[in-house]
C-alpha atoms as a PDB file:
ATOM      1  CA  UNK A   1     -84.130   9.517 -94.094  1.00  0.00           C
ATOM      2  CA  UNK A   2     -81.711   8.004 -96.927  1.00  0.00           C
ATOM      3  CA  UNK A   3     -78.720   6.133 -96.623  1.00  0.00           C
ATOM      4  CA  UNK A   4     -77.667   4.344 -99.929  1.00  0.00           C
ATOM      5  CA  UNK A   5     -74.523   4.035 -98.596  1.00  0.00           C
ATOM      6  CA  UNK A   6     -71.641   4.971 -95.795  1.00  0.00           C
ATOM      7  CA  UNK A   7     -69.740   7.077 -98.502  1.00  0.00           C
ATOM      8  CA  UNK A   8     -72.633   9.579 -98.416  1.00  0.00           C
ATOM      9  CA  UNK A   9     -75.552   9.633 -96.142  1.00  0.00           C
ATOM     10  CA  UNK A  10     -78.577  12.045 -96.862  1.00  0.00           C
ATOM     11  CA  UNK A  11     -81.825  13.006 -95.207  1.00  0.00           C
ATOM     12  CA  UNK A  12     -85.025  15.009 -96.546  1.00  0.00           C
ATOM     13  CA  UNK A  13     -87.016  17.458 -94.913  1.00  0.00           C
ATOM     14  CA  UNK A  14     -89.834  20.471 -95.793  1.00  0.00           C
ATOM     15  CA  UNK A  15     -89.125  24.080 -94.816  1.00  0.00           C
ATOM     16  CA  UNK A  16     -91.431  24.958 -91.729  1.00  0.00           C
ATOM     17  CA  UNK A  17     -93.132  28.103 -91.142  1.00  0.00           C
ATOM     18  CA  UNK A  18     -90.330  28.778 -88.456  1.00  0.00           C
ATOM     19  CA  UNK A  19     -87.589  28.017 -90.933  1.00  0.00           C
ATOM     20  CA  UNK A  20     -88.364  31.764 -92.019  1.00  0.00           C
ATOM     21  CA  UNK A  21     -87.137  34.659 -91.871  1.00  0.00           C
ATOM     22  CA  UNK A  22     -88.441  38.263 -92.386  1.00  0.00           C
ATOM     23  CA  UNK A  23     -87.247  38.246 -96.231  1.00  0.00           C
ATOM     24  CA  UNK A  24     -89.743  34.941 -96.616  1.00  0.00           C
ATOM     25  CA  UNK A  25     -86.905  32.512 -96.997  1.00  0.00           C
ATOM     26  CA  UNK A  26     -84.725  29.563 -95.499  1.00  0.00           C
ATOM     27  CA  UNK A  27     -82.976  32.024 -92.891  1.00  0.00           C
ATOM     28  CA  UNK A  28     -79.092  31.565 -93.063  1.00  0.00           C
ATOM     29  CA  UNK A  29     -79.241  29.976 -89.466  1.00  0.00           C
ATOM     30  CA  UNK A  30     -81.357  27.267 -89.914  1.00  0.00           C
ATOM     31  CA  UNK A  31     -79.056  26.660 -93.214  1.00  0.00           C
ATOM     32  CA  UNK A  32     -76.315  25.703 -90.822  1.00  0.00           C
ATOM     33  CA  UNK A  33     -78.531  23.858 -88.329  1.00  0.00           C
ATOM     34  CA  UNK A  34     -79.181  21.683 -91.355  1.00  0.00           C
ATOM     35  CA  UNK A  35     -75.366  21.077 -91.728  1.00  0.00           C
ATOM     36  CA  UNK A  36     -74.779  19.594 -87.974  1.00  0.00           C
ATOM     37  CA  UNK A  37     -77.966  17.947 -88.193  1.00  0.00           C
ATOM     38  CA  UNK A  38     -76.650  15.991 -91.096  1.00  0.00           C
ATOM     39  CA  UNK A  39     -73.340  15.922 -88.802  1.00  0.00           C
ATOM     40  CA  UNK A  40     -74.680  14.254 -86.223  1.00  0.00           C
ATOM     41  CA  UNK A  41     -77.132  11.682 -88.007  1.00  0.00           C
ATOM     42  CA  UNK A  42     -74.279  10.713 -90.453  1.00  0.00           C
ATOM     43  CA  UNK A  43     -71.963   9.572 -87.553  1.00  0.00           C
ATOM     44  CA  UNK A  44     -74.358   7.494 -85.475  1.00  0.00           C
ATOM     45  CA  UNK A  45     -74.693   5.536 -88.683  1.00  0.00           C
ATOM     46  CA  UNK A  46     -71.112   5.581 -88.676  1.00  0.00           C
ATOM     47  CA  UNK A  47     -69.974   4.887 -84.747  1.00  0.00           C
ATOM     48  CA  UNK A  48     -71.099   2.827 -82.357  1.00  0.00           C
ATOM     49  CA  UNK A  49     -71.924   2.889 -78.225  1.00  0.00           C
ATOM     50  CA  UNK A  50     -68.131   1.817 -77.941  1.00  0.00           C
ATOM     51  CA  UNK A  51     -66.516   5.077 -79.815  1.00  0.00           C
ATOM     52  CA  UNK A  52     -69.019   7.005 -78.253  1.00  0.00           C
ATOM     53  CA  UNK A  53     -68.357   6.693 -75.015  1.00  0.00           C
ATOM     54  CA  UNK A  54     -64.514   7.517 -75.866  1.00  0.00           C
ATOM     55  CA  UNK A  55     -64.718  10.278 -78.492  1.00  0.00           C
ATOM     56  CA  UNK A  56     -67.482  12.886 -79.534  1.00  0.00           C
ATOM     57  CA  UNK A  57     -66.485  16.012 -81.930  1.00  0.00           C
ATOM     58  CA  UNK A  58     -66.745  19.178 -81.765  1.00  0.00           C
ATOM     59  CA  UNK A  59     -66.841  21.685 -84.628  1.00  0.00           C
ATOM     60  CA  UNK A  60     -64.004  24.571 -84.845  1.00  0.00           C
ATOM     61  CA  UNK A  61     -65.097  26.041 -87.849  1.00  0.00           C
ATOM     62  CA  UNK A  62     -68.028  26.125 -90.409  1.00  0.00           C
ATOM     63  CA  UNK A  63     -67.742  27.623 -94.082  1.00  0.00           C
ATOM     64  CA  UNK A  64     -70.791  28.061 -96.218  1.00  0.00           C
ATOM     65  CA  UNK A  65     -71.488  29.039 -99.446  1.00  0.00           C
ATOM     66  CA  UNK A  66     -75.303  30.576-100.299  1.00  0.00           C
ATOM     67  CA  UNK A  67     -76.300  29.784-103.769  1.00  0.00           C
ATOM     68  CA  UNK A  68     -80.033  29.925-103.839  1.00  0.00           C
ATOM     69  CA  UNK A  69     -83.048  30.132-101.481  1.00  0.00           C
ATOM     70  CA  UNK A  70     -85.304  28.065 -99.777  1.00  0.00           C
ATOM     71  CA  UNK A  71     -89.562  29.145 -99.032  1.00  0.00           C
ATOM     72  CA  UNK A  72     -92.152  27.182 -97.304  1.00  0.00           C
ATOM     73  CA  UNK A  73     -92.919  24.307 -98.140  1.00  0.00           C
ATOM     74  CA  UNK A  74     -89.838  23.444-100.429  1.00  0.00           C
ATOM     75  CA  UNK A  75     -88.630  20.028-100.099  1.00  0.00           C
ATOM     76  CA  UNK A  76     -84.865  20.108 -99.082  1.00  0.00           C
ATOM     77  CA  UNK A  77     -82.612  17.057 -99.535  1.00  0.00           C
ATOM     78  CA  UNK A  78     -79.468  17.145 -97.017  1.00  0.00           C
ATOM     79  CA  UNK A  79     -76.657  15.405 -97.965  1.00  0.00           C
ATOM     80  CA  UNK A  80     -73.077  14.699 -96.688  1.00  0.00           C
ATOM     81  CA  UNK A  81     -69.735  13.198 -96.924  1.00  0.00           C
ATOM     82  CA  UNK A  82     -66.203  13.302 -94.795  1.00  0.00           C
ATOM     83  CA  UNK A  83     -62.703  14.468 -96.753  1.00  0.00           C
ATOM     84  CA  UNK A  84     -59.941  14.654 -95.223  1.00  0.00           C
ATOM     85  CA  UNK A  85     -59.424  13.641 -91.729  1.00  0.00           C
ATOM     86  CA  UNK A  86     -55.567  14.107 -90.389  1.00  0.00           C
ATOM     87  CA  UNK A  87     -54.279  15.082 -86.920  1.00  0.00           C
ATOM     88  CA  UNK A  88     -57.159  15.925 -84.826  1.00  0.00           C
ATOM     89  CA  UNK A  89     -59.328  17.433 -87.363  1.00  0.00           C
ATOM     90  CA  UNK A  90     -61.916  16.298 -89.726  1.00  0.00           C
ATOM     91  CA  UNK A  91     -63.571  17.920 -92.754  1.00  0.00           C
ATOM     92  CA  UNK A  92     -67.105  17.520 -93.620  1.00  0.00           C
ATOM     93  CA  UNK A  93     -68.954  18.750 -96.480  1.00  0.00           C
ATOM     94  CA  UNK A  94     -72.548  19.039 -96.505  1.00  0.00           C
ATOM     95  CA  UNK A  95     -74.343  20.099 -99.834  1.00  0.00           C
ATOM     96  CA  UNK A  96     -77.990  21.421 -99.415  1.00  0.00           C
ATOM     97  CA  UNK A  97     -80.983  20.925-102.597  1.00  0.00           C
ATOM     98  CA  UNK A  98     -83.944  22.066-103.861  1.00  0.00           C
ATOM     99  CA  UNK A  99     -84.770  19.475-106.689  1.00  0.00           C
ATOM    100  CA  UNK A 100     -81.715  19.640-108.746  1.00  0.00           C
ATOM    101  CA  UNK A 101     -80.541  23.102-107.332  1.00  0.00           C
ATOM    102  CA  UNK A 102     -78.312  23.743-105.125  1.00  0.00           C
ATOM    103  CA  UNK A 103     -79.283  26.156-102.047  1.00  0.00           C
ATOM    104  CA  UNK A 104     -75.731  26.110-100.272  1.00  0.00           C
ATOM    105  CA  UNK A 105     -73.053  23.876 -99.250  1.00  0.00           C
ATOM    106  CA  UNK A 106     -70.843  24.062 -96.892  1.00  0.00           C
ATOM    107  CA  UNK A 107     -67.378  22.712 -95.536  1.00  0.00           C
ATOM    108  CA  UNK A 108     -66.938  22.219 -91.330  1.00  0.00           C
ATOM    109  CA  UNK A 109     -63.775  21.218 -89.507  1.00  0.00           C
ATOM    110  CA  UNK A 110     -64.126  19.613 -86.775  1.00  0.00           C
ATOM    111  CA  UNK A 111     -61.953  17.938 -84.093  1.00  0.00           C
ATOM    112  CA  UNK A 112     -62.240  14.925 -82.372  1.00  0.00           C
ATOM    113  CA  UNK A 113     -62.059  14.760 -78.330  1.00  0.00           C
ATOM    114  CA  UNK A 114     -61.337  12.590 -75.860  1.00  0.00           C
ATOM    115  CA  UNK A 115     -64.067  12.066 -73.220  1.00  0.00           C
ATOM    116  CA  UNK A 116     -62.284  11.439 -70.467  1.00  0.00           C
ATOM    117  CA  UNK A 117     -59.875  14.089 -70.715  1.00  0.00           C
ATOM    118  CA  UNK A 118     -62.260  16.520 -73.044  1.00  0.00           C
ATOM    119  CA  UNK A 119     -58.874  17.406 -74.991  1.00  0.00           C
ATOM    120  CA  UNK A 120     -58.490  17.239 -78.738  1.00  0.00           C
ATOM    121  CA  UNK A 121     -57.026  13.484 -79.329  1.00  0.00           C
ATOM    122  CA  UNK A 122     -55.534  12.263 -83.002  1.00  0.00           C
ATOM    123  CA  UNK A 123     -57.728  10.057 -85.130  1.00  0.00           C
ATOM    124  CA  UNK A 124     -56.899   6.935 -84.786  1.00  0.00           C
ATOM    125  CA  UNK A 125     -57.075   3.645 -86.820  1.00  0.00           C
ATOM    126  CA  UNK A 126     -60.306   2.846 -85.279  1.00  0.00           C
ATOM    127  CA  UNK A 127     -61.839   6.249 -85.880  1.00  0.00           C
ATOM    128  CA  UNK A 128     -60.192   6.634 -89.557  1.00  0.00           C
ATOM    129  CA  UNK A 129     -61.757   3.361 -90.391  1.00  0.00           C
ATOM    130  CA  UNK A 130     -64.815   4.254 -90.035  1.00  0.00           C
ATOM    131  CA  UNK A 131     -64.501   7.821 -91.801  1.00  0.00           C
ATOM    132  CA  UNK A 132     -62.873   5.482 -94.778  1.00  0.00           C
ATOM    133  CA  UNK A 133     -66.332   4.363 -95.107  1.00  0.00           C
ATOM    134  CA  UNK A 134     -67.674   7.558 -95.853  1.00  0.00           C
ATOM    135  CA  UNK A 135     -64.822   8.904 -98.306  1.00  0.00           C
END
């Protein structure tokens, strides 16, 4: 796992045999497996045991672009930033590689909750500081 920086935090991996589908490529699924995976590491670099125990997200919606395709054995480089973060919701991108090439890439919204109440809550300073980081 990378991390040159906050603004964009990335992670490598090599397709597994299971990563597969019947058409001998990355199946689309484990494409956006990849995308919260590099959800979730990027924000425990980000948070802390103090915002976690307040907030967690969850994702409302997950758009993703296909450009190319993945076999066994490829090495895959993850990477991902936040955009724009306003109200309750947050956008983050996640672009996935081969090399130089780029397999897909994708944009997910999702909204912060409160863990006490498990309602959408707004972003607040605290949390939009630390997604500053990572714009």
């Amino acid at each position: 796992m990378s991390n040159s920086n906050l603004n964009t935090f990335s992670f490598s991996l090599t397709v597994q045999v299971e990563d597969i589908d019947v058409l001998n490529h990355v199946n689309n699924l484990v494409y956006l497996k990849w995308v919260n995976e590099a959800s979730e590491r990027h924000w425990k670099v980000l948070s802390n045991d103090q915002i976690n125990t307040k907030y967690f997200w969850f994702c409302i919606r997950h758009e993703i672009d296909y450009k190319g395709e993945a076999f066994l054995g490829d090495k895959i480089t993850v990477r991902t930033w936040v955009g724009e973060s306003k109200g309750v919701k947050s956008i983050r991108h996640v672009a996935i590689y081969k090399d130089d090439n780029l397999l897909a890439k994708s944009a997910s919204t999702w909204c912060l909750i409160d863990a006490k109440t498990q309602k959408p809550t707004r972003i607040r300073e605290d949390i939009l500081e630390l997604l500053s980081n990572s714009i």
